[in-house]
Protein backbone atom coordinates (compact mmCIF):
# COMPACT_ATOMS: atom_id res chain seq x y z
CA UNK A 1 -57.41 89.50 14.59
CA UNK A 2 -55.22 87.03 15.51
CA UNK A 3 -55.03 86.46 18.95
CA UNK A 4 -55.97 88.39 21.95
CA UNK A 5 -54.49 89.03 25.07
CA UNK A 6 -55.84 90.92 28.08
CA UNK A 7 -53.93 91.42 31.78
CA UNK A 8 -51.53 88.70 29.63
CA UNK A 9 -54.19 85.58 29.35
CA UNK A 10 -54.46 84.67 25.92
CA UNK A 11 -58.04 84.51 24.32
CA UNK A 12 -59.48 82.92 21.43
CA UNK A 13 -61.44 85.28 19.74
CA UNK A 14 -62.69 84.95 15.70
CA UNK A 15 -64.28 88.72 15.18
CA UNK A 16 -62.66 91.53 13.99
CA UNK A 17 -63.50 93.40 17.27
CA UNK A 18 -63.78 92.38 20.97
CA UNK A 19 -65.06 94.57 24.42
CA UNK A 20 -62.97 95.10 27.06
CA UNK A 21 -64.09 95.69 30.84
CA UNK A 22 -61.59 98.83 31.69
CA UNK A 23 -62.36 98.53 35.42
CA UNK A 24 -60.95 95.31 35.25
CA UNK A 25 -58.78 95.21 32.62
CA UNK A 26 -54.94 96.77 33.57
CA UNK A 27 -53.47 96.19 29.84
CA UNK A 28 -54.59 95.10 26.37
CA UNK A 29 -52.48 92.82 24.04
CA UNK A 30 -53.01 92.45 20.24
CA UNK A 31 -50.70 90.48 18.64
CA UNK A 32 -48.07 91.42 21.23
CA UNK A 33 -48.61 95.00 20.70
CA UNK A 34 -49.64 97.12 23.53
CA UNK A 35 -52.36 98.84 22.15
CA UNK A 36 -53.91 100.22 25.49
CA UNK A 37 -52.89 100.21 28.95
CA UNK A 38 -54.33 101.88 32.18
CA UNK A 39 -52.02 103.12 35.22
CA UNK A 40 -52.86 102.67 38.35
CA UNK A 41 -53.08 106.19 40.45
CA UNK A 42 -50.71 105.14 43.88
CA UNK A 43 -52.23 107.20 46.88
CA UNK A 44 -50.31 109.40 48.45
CA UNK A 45 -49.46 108.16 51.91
CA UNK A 46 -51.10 109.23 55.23
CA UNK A 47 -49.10 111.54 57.39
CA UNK A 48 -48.89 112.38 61.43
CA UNK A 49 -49.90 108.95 62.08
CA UNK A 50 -49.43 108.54 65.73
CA UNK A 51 -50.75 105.34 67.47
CA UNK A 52 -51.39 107.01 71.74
CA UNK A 53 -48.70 105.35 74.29
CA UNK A 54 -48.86 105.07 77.79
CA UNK A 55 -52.78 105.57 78.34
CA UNK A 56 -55.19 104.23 80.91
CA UNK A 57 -58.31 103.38 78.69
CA UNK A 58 -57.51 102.70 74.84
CA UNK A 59 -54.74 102.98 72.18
CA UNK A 60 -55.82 106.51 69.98
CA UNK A 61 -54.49 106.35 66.50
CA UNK A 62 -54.82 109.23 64.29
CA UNK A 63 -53.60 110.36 60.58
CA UNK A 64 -54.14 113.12 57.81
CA UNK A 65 -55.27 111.42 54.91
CA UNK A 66 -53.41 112.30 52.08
CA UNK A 67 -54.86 112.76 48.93
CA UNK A 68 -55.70 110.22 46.46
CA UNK A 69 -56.75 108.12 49.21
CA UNK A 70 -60.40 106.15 48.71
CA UNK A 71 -60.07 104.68 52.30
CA UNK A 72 -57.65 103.54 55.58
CA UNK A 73 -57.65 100.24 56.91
CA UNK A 74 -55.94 99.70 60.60
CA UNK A 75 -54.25 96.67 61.02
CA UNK A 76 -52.21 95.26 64.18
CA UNK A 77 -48.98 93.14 63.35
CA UNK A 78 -50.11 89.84 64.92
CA UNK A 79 -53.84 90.31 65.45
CA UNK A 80 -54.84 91.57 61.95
CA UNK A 81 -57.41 94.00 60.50
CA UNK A 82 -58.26 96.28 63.63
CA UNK A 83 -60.94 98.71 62.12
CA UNK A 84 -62.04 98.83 58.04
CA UNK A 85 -62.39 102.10 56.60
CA UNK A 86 -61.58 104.04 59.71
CA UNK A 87 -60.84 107.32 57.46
CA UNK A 88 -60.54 109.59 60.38
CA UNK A 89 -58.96 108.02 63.06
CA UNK A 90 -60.08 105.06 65.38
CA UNK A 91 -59.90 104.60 69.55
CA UNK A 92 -58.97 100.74 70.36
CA UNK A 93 -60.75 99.43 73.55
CA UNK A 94 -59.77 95.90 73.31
CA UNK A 95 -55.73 96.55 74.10
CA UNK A 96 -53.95 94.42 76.71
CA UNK A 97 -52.31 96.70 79.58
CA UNK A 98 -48.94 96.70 79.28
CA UNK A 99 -48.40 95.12 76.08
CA UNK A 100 -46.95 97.40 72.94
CA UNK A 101 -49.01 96.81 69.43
CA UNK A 102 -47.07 97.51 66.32
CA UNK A 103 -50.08 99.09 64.12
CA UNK A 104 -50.38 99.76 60.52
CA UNK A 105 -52.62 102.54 58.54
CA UNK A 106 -53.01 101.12 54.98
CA UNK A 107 -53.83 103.55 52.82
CA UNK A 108 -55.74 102.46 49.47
CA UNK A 109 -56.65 104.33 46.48
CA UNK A 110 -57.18 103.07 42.93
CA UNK A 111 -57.28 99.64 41.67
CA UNK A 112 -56.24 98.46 45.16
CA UNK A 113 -53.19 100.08 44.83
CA UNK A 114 -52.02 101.22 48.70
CA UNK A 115 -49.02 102.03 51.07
CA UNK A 116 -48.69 101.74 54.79
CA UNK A 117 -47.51 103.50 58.06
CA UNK A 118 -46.79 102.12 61.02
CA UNK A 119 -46.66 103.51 64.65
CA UNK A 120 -46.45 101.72 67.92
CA UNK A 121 -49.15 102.16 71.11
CA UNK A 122 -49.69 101.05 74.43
CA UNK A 123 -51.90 101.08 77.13
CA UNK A 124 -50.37 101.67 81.17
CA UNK A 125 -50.62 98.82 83.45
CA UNK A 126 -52.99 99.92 86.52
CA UNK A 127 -53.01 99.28 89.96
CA UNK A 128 -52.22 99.64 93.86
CA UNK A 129 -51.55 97.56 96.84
CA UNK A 130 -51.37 98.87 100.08
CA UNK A 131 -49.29 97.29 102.13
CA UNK A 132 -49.66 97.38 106.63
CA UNK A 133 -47.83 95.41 109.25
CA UNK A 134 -50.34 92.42 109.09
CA UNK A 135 -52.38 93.29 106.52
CA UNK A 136 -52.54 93.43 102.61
CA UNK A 137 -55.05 95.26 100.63
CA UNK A 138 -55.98 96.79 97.17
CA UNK A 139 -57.22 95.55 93.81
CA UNK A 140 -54.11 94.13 92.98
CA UNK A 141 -53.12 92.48 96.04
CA UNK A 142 -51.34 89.31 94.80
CA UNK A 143 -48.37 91.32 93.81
CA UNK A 144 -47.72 91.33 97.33
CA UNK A 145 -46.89 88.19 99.12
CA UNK A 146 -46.00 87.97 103.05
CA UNK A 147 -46.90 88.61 106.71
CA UNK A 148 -46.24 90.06 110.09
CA UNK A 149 -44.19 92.78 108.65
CA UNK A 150 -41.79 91.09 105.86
CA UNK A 151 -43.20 91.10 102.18
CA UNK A 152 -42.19 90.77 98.83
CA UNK A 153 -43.09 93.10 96.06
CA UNK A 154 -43.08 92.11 92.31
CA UNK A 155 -43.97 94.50 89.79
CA UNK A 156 -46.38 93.30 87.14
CA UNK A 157 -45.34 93.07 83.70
CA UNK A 158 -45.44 96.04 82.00
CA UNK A 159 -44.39 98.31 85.15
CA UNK A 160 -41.12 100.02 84.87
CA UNK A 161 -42.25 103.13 87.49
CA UNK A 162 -44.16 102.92 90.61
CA UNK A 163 -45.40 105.78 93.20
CA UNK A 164 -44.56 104.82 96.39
CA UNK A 165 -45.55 106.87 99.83
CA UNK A 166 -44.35 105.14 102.72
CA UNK A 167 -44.04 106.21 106.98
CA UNK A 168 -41.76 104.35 109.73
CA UNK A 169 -43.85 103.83 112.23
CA UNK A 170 -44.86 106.14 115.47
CA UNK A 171 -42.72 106.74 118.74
CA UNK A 172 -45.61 105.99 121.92
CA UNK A 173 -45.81 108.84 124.25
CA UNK A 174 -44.17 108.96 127.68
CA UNK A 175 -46.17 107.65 130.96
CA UNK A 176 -44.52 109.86 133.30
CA UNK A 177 -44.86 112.64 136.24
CA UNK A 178 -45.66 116.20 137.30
CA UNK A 179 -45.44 118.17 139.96
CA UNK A 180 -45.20 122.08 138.60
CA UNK A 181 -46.82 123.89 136.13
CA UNK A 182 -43.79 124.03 133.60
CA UNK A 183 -43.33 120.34 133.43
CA UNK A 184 -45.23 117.84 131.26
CA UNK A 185 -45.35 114.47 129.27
CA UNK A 186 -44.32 114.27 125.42
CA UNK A 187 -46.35 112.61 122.80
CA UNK A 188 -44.87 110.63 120.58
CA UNK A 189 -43.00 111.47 117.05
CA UNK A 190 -44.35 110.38 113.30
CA UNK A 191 -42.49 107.87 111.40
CA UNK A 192 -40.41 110.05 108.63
CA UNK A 193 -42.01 109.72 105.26
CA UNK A 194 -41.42 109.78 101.66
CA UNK A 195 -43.61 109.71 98.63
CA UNK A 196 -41.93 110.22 95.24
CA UNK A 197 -42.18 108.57 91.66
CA UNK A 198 -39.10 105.26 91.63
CA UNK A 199 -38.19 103.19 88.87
CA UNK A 200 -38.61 99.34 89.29
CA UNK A 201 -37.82 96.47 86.82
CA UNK A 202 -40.97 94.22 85.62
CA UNK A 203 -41.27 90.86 87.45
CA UNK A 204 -38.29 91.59 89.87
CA UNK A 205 -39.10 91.25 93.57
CA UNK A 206 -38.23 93.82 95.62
CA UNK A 207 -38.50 93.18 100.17
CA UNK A 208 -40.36 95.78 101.91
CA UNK A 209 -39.88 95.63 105.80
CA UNK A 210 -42.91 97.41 107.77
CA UNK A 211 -42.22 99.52 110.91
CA UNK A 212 -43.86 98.46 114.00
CA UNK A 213 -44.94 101.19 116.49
CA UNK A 214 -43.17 102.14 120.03
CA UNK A 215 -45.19 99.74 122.79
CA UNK A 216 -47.48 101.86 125.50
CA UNK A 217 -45.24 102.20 128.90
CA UNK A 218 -46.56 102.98 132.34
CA UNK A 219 -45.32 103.29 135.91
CA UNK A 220 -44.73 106.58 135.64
CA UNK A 221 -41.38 106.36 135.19
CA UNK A 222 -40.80 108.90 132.40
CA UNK A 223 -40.21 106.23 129.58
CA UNK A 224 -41.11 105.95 125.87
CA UNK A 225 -40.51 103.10 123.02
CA UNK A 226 -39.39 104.68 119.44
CA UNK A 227 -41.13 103.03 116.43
CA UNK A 228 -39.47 101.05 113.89
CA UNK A 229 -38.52 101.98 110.20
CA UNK A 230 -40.32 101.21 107.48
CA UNK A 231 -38.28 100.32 103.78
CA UNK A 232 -38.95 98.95 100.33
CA UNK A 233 -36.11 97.50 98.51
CA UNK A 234 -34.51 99.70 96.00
CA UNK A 235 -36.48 102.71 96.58
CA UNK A 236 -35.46 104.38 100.57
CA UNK A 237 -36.49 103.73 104.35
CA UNK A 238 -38.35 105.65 106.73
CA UNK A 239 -36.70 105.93 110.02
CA UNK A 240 -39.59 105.38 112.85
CA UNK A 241 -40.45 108.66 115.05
CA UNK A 242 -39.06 109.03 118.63
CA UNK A 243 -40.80 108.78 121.68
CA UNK A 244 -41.78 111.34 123.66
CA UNK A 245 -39.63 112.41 126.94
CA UNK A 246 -40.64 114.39 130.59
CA UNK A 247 -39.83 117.66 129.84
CA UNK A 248 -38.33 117.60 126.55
CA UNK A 249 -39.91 116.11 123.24
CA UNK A 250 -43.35 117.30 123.06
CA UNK A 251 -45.86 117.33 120.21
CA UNK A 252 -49.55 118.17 119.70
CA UNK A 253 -48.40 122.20 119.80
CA UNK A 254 -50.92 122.75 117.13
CA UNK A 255 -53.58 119.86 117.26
CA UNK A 256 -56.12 121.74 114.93
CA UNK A 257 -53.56 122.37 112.30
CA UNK A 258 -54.21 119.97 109.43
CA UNK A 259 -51.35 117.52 108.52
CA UNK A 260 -51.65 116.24 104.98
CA UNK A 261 -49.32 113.62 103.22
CA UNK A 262 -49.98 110.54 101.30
CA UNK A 263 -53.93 111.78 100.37
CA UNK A 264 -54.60 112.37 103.26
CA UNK A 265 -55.37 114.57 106.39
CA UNK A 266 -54.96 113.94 109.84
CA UNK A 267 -54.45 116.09 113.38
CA UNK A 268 -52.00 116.33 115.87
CA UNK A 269 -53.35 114.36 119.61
CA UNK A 270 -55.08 116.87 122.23
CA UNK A 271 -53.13 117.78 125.20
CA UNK A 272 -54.13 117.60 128.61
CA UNK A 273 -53.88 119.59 131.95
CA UNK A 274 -53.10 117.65 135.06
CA UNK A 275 -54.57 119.08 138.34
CA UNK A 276 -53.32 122.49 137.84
CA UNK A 277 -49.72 120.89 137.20
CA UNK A 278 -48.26 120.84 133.84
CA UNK A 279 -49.50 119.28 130.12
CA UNK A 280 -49.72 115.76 128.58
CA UNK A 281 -49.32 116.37 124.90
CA UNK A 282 -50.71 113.96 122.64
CA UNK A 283 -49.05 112.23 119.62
CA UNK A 284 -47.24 113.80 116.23
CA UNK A 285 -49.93 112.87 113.67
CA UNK A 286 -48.45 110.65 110.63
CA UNK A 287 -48.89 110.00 107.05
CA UNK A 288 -51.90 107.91 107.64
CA UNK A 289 -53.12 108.48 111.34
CA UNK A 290 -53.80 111.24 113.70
CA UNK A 291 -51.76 111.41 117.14
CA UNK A 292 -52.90 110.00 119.96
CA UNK A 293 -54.65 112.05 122.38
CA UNK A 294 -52.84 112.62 125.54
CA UNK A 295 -54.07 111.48 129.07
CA UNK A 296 -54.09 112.73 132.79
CA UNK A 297 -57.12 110.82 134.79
CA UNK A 298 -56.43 108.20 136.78
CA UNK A 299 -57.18 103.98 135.18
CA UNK A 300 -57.38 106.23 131.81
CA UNK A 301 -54.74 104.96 129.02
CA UNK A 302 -53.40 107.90 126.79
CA UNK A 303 -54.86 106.66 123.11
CA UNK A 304 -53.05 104.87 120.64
CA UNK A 305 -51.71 106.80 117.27
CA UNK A 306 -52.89 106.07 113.84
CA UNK A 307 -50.96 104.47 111.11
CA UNK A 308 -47.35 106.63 111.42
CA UNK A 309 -48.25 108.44 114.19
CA UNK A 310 -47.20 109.18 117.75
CA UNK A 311 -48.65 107.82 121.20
CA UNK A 312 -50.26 110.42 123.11
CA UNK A 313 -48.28 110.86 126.61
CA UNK A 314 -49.81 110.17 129.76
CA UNK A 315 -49.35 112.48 133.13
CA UNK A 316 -50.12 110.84 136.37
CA UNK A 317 -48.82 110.23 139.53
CA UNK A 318 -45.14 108.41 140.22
CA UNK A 319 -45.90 104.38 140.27
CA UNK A 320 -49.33 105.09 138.49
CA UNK A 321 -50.77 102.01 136.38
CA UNK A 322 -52.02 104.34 133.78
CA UNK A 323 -50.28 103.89 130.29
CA UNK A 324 -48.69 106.01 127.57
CA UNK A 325 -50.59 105.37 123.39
CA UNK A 326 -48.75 103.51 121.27
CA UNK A 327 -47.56 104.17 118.29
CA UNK A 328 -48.64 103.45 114.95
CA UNK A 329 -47.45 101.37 113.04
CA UNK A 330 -46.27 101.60 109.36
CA UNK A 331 -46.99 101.47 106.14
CA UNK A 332 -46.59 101.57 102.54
CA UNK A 333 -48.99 102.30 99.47
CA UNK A 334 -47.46 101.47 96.20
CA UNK A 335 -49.41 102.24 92.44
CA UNK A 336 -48.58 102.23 89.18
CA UNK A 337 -50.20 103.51 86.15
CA UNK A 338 -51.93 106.37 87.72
């Protein structure tokens, strides 16, 4: 022997015979003569990989192994080996909301020989703000910036949809006067409402406008405030309800009929009888309030209505002091990811 070559390093060998390693050894050289070689056995790729999109908890990637295979390694483009030998399938906890990963499967078989498949995942962006004429609340409440009934809205990155249910505000009940047992007082109207899926853009601001509700009135004098709407930038406005009239808009027809909108359930105000003489109806209830209760008694106030929801009306004598309910102002609940 002359000279000896193995995976193409020369060695300097003087016997007439030599050992090989064949787990190590791809190809064996004498004297530039291929005398034995091994092939490497390619594995066949994985199939249905599918890395989950659009989840709440954790990016699922699974595969069919294909045959050939010895194992699967997940990698993500940027961060790296994910999970070693994950033949089966693996369930990422440690995604970022909102941000895609561009994941690979590599499958290996012998001598280290492997090909890849890649897929893309994601994980949804949670949250929810709700948003009331003086008030913001929710666990993500800095997406929302504002007071007194003017805010600004910015989606968080990621968010390109957002569930929105939104009321104008409530119409306050009449104060006003009876004398016969057909007449009566009217409660107040809800704000209109909408709730619906919209498309937003990530990181653009959008103005929402809160509704306020129609001020008490008294005297007497058959008068009512409407509320005001309630609107979000892009996405619609809720007109605010009426208010309620002697003798002609009435409400609280049905106060133990449930109302339910926006999760959920409120009632209709109570009417009252005055001395034998006629009703005063309480409030329309809202998206977020029951009505007001209505009022008769003398130095007694018809109550206020809840969030969207009508005044209950008052019935009392002309010139009386006693007042008409409010009505409720608006609001709007926006989430995403949910």
């Amino acid at each position: 022997m002359k000279e000896l070559e193995v995976n193409g390093v020369l060695l300097d060998d003087v016997a007439d015979t030599v050992q090989v390693n064949q787990n190590s050894a791809l190809n064996v050289d004498i004297n530039g003569v291929d005398v034995w070689s091994r092939i490497a056995v390619v594995p066949y790729p994985i199939v249905d990989f599918q890395a989950s999109s659009n989840l709440t908890t954790q990016i699922n990637c699974t595969w069919t192994t294909g045959s050939d295979t010895l194992s699967t390694d997940l990698y993500e483009e940027t961060l790296g080996l994910i999970q070693a030998n994950a033949l089966t399938g693996f369930a990422w906890l440690d995604a970022v909301p909102g941000v895609t990963y561009k994941l690979y499967v590599l499958a290996i078989g012998t001598e280290a020989t492997s090909v890849s498949n890649v897929d893309e995942g994601s994980l949804l962006v949670q949250g929810s703000v709700t948003v009331d004429y003086d008030a913001i609340s929710g666990p993500d409440a800095l997406t929302v910036s504002g007071s007194l009934g003017n805010f600004i809205f910015t989606p968080p990155l990621g968010v390109t949809e957002v569930t929105a249910c939104m009321c104008g505000a409530g119409g306050s009940g009449c104060a006003g006067f009876v004398i016969f047992t057909a007449e009566y007082v009217g409660g107040g109207s809800q704000g209109a409402i909408i709730s619906d899926k919209y498309p937003v853009t990530p990181l653009v601001p959008l103005a929402i406008t809160i509704g306020v509700g129609g001020a008490r009135t008294s005297g007497g004098g058959n008068l009512s405030n409407p509320g005001t709407s309630t609107s979000l930038e892009g996405i619609g406005s809720c007109a605010g309800g009426a208010g309620g009239v002697r003798n002609g808009i009435y409400q609280s027809v049905h106060p133990d009929t449930p109302f339910e909108y926006c999760g959920g359930t409120f009632y209709d105000g109570i009417a009252y009888l005055y001395i034998f003489n006629g009703l005063a109806y309480g409030g329309q209830s809202g998206a977020f309030g029951s009505g007001g209760d209505g009022q008769t008694l003398l130095n007694n106030h018809a109550n206020n209505g809840g969030i969207g929801a009508g005044g209950g009306g008052h019935a009392g004598s002309e010139g009386g002091n006693e007042q008409s309910g409010a009505g409720g102002n608006g609001r709007i609940v926006i989430s995403w990811g949910v």
